[in-house]
Structure formats: C-alpha cells, structure tokens
PDB file of N, CA and C in Angstrom:
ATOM      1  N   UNK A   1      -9.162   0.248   0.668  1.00  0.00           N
ATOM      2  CA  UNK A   1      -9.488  -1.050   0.102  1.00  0.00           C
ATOM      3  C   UNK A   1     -10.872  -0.976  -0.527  1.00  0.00           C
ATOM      4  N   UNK A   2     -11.338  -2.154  -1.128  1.00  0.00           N
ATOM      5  CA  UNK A   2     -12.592  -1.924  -1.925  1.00  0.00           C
ATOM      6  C   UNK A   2     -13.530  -3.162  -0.517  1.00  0.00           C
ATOM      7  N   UNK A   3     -14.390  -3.330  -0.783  1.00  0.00           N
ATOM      8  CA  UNK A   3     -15.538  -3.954  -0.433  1.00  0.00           C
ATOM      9  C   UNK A   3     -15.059  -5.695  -0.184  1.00  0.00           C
ATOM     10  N   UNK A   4     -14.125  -5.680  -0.826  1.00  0.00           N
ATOM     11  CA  UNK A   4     -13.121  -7.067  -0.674  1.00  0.00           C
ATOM     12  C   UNK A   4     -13.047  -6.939   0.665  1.00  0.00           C
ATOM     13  N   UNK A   5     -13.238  -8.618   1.061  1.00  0.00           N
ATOM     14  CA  UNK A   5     -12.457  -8.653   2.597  1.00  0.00           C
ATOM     15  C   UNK A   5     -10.990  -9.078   2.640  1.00  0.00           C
ATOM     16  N   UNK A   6      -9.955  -7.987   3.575  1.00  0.00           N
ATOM     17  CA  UNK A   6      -8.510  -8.586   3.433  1.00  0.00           C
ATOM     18  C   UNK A   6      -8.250 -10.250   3.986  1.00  0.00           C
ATOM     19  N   UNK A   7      -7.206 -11.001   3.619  1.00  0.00           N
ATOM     20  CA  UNK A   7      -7.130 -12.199   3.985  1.00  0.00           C
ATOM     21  C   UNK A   7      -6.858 -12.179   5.609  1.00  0.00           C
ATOM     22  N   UNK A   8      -7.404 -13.297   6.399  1.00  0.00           N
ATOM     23  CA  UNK A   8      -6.814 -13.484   7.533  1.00  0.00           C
ATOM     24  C   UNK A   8      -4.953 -13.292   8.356  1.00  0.00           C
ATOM     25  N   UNK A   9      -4.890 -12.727   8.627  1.00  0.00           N
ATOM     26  CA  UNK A   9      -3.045 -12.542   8.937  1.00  0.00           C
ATOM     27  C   UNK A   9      -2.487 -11.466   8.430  1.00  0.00           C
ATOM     28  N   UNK A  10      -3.736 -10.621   7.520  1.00  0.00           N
ATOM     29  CA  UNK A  10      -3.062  -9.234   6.669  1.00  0.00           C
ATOM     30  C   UNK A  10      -3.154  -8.471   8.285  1.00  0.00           C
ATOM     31  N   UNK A  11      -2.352  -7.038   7.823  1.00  0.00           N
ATOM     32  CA  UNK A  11      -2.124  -5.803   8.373  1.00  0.00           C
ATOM     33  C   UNK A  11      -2.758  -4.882   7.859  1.00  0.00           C
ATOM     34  N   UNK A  12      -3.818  -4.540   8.469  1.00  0.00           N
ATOM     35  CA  UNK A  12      -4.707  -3.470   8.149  1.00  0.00           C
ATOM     36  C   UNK A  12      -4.811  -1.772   9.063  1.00  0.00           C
ATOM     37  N   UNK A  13      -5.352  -0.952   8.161  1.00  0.00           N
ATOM     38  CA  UNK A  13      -5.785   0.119   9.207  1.00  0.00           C
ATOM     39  C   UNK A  13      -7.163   0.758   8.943  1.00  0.00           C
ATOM     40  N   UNK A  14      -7.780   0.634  10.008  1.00  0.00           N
ATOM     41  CA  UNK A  14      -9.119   0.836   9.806  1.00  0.00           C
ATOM     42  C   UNK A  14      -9.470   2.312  10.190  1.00  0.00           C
ATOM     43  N   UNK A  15      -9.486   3.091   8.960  1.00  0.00           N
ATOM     44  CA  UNK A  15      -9.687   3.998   8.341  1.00  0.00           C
ATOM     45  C   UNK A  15     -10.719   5.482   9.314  1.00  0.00           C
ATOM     46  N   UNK A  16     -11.898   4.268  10.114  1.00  0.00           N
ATOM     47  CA  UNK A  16     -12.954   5.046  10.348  1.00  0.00           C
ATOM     48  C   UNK A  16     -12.427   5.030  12.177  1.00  0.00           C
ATOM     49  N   UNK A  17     -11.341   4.081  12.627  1.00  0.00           N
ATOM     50  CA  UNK A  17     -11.152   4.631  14.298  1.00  0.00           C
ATOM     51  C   UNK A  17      -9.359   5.009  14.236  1.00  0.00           C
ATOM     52  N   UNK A  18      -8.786   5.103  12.928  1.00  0.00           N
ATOM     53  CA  UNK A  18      -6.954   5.155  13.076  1.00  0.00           C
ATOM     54  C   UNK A  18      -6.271   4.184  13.426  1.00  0.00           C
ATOM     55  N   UNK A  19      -7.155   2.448  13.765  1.00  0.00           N
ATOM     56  CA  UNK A  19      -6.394   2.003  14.632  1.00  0.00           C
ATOM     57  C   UNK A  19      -6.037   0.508  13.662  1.00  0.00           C
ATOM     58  N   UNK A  20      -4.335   0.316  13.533  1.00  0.00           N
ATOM     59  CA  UNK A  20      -3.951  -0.836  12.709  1.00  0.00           C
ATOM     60  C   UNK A  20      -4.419  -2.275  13.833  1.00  0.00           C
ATOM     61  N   UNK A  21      -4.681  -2.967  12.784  1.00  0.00           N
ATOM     62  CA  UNK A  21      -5.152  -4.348  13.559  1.00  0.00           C
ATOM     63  C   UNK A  21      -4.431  -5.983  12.308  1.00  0.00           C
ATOM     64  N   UNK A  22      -4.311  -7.136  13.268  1.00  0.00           N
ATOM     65  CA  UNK A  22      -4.148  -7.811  12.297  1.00  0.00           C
ATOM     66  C   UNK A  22      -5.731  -8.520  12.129  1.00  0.00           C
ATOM     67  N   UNK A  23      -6.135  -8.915  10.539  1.00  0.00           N
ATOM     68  CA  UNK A  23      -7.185  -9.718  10.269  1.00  0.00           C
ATOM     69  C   UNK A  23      -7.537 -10.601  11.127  1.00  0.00           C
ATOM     70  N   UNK A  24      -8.826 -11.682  11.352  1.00  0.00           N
ATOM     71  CA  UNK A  24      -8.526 -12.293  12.711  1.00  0.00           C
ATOM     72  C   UNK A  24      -9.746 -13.456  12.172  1.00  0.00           C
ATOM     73  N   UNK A  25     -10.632 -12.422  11.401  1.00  0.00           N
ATOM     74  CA  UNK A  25     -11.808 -13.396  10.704  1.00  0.00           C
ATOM     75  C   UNK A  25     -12.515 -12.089   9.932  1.00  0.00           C
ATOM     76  N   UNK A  26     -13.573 -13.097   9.938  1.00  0.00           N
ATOM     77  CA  UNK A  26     -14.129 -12.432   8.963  1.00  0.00           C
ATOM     78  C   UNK A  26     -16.420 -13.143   9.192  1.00  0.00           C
ATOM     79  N   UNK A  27     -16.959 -12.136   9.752  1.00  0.00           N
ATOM     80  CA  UNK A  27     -18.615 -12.685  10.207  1.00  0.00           C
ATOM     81  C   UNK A  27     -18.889 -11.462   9.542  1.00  0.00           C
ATOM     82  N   UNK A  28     -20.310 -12.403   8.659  1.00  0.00           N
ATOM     83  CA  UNK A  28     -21.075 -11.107   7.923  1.00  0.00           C
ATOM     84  C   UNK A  28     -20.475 -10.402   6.856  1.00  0.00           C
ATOM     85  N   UNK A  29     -20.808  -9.594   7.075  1.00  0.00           N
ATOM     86  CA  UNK A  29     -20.164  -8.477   5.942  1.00  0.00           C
ATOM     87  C   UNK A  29     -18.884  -7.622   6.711  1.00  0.00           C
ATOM     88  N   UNK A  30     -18.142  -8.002   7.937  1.00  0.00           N
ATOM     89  CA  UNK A  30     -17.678  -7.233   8.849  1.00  0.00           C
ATOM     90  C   UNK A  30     -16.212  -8.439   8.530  1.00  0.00           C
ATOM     91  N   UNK A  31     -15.279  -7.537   8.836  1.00  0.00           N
ATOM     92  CA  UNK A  31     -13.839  -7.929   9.145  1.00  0.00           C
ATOM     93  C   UNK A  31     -13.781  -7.971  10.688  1.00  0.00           C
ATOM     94  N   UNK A  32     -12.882  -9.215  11.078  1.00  0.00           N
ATOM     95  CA  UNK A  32     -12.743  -9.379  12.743  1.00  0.00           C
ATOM     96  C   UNK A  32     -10.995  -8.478  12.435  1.00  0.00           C
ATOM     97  N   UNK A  33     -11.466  -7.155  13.468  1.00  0.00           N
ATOM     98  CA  UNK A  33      -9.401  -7.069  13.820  1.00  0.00           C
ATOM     99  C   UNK A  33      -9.385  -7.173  15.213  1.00  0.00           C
ATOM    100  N   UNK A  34      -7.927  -7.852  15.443  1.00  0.00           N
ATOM    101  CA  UNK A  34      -7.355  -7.868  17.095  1.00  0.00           C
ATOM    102  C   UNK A  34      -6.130  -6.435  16.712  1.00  0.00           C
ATOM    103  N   UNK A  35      -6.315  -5.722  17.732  1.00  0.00           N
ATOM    104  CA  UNK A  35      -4.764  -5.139  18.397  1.00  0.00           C
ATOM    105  C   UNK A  35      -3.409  -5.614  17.942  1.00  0.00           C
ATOM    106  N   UNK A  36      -2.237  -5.193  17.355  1.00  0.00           N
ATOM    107  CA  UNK A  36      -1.118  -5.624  17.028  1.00  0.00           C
ATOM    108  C   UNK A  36      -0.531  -6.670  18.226  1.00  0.00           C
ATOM    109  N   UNK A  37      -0.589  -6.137  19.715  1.00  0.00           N
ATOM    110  CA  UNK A  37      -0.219  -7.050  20.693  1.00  0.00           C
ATOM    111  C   UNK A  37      -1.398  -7.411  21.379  1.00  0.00           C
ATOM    112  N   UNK A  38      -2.457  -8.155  21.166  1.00  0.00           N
ATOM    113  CA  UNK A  38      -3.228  -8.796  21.060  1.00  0.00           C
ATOM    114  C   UNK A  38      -4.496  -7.590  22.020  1.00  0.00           C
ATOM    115  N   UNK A  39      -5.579  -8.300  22.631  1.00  0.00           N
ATOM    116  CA  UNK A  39      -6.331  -7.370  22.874  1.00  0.00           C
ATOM    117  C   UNK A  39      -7.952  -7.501  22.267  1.00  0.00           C
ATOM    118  N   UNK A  40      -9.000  -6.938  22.967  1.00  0.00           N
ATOM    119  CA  UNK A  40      -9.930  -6.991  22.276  1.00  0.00           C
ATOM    120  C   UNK A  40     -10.157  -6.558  20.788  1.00  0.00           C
ATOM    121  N   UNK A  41     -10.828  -7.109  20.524  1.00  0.00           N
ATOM    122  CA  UNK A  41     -11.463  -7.427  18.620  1.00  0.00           C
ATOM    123  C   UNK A  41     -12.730  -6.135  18.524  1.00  0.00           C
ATOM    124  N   UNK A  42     -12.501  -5.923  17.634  1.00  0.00           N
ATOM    125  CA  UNK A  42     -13.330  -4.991  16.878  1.00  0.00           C
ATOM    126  C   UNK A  42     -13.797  -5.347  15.410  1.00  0.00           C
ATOM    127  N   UNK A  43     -15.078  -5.154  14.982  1.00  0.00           N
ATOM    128  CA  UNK A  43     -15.446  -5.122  13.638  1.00  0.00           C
ATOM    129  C   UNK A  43     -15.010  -3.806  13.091  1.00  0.00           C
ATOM    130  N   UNK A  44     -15.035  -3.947  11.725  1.00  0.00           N
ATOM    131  CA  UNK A  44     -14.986  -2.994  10.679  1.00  0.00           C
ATOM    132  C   UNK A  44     -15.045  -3.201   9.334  1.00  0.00           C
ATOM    133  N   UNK A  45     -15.916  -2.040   8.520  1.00  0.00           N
ATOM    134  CA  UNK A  45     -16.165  -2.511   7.455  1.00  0.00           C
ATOM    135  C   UNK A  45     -15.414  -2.952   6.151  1.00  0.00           C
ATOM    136  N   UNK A  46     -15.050  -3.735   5.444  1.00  0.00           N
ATOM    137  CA  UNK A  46     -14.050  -3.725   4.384  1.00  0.00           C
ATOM    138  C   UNK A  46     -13.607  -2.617   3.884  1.00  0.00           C
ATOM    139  N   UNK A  47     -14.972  -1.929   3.181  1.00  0.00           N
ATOM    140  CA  UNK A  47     -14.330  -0.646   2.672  1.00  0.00           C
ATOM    141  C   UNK A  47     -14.046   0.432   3.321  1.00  0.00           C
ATOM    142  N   UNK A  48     -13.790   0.422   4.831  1.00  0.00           N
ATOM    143  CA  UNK A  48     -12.951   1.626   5.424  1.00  0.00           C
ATOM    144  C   UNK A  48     -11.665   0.876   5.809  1.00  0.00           C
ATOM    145  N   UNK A  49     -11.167  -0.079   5.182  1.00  0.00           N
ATOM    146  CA  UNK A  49      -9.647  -1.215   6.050  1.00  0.00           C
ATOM    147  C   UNK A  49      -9.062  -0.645   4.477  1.00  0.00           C
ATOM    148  N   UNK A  50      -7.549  -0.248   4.587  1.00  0.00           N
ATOM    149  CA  UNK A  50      -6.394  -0.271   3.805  1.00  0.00           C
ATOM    150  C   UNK A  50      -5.237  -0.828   4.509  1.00  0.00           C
ATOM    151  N   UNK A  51      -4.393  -1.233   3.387  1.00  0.00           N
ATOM    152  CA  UNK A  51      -3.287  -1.894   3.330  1.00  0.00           C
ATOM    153  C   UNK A  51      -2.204  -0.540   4.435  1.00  0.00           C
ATOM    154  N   UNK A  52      -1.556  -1.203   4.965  1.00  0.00           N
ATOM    155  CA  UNK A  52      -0.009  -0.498   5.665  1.00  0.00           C
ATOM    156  C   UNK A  52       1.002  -0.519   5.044  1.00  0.00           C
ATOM    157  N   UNK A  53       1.773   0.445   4.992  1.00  0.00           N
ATOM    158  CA  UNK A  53       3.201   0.523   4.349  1.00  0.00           C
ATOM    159  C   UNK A  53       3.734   0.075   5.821  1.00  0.00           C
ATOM    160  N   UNK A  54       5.307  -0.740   5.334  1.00  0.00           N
ATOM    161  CA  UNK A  54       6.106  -1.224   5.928  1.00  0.00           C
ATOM    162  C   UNK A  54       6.565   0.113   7.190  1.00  0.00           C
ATOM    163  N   UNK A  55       6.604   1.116   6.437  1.00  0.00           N
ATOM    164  CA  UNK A  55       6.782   2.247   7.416  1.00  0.00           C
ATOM    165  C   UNK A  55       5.730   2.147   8.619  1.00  0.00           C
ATOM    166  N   UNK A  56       4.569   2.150   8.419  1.00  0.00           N
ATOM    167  CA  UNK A  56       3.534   2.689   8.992  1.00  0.00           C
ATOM    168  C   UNK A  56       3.285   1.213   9.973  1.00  0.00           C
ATOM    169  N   UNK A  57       3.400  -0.407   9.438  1.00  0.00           N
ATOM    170  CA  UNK A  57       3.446  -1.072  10.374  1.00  0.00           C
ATOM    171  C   UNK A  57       4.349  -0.811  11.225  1.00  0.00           C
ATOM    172  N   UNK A  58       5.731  -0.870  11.006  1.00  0.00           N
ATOM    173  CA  UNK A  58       6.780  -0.967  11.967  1.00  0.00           C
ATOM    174  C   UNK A  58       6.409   0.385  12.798  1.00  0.00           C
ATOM    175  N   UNK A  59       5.937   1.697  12.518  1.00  0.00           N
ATOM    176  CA  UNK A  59       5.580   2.981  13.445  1.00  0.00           C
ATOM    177  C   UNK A  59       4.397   2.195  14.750  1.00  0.00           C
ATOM    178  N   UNK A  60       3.505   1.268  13.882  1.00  0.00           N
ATOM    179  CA  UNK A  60       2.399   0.935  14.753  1.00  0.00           C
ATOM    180  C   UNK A  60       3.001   0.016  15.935  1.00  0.00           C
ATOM    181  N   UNK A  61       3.693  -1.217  15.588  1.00  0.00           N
ATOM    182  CA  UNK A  61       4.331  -2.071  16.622  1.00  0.00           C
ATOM    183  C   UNK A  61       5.292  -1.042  17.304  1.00  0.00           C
ATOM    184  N   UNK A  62       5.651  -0.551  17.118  1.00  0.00           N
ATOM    185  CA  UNK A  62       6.841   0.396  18.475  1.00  0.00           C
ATOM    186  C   UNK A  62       5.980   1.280  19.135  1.00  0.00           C
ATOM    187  N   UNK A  63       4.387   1.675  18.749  1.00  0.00           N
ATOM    188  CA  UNK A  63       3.800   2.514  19.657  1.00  0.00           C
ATOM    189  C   UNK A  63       2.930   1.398  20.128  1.00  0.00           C
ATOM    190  N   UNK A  64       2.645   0.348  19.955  1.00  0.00           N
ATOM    191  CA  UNK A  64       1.970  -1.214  20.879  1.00  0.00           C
ATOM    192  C   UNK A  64       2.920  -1.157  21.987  1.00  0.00           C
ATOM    193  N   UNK A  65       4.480  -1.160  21.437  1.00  0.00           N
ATOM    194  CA  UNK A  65       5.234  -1.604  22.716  1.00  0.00           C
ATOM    195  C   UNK A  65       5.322  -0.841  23.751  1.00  0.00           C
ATOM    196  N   UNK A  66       5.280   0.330  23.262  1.00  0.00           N
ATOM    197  CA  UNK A  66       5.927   1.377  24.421  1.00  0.00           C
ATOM    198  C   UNK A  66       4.720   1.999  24.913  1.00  0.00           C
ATOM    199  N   UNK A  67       3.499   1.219  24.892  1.00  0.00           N
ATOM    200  CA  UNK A  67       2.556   1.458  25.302  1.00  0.00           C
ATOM    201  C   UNK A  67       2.265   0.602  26.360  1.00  0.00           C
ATOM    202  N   UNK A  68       2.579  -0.726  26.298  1.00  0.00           N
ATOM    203  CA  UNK A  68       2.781  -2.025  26.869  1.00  0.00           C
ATOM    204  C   UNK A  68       3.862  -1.600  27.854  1.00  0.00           C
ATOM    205  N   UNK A  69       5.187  -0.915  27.663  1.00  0.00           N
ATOM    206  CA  UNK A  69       6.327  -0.495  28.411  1.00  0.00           C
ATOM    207  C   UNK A  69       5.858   0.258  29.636  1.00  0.00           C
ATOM    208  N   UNK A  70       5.119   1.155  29.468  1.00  0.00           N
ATOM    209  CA  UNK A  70       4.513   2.020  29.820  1.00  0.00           C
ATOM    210  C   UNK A  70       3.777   1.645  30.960  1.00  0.00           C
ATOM    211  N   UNK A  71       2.806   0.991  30.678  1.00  0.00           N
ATOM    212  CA  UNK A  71       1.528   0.273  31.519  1.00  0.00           C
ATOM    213  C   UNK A  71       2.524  -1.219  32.310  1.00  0.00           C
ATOM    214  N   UNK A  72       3.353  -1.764  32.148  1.00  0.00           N
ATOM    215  CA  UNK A  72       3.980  -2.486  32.840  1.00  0.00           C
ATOM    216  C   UNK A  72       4.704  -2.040  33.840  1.00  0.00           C
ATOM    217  N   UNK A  73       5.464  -0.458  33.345  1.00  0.00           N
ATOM    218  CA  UNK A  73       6.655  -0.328  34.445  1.00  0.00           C
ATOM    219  C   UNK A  73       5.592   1.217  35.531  1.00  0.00           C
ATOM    220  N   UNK A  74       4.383   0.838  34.982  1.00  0.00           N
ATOM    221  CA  UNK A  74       3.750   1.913  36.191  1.00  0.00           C
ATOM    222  C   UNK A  74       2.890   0.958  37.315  1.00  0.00           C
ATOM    223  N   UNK A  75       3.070  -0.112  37.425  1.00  0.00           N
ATOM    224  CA  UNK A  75       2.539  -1.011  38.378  1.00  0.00           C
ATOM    225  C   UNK A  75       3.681  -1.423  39.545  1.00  0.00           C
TER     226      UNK A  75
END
C-alpha cells in the first residue's frame, strides 16, 4: 500500500510482522489492527499494510480457527 491509510473494516497484512489484521482505527500516523478472531491491537505503519487476496484471507481465517481449535480442546 502507499502511505494512504486503509479504510476501517478493510483486510490487511502487515508486511513488517506477517500478521493479517482487520482495520480497527486509525491514531497518528499509525493504523489500529485487531487479530482476525479478535485479540490484542497492534499499530502499523500504512506503508508496510497491503491489500489480501481472497485466497490469502480465507488461508488466514482457517489458521485463526484451528488455532482457537487447538487452544480450546487442550484445556
């Protein structure tokens, strides 16, 4: 992405930790992302956030879940 901030509710991946987040806000010069299944918030800068292919979201939500699967059925 360029220096633009994405809109609130986009699907992003932030470039500089691998990790997709949805938009959440936006303070400063910094993008707010949450976790696909919710979770602490992280900043990041506009120009390290790109857009997701439909592929690459739907890859991200099935490794949220079965991560979630995971950590539920080991308690």
């Amino acid at each position: 992405m360029t220096d633009e901030r994405p809109p609130i509710g986009e699907t992003v991946r932030d470039e500089e930790t691998g990790r997709v987040g949805e938009v959440t806000g936006h303070h400063g010069r910094y993008v707010q992302l949450r976790p696909l299944l919710g979770g602490r918030e992280w900043d990041a800068e506009p120009a390290r956030l790109r857009q997701v292919s439909t592929t690459e979201l739907l890859s991200a939500r099935v490794a949220a879940l079965n991560s979630l699967t995971r950590r539920t059925s080991s308690t």
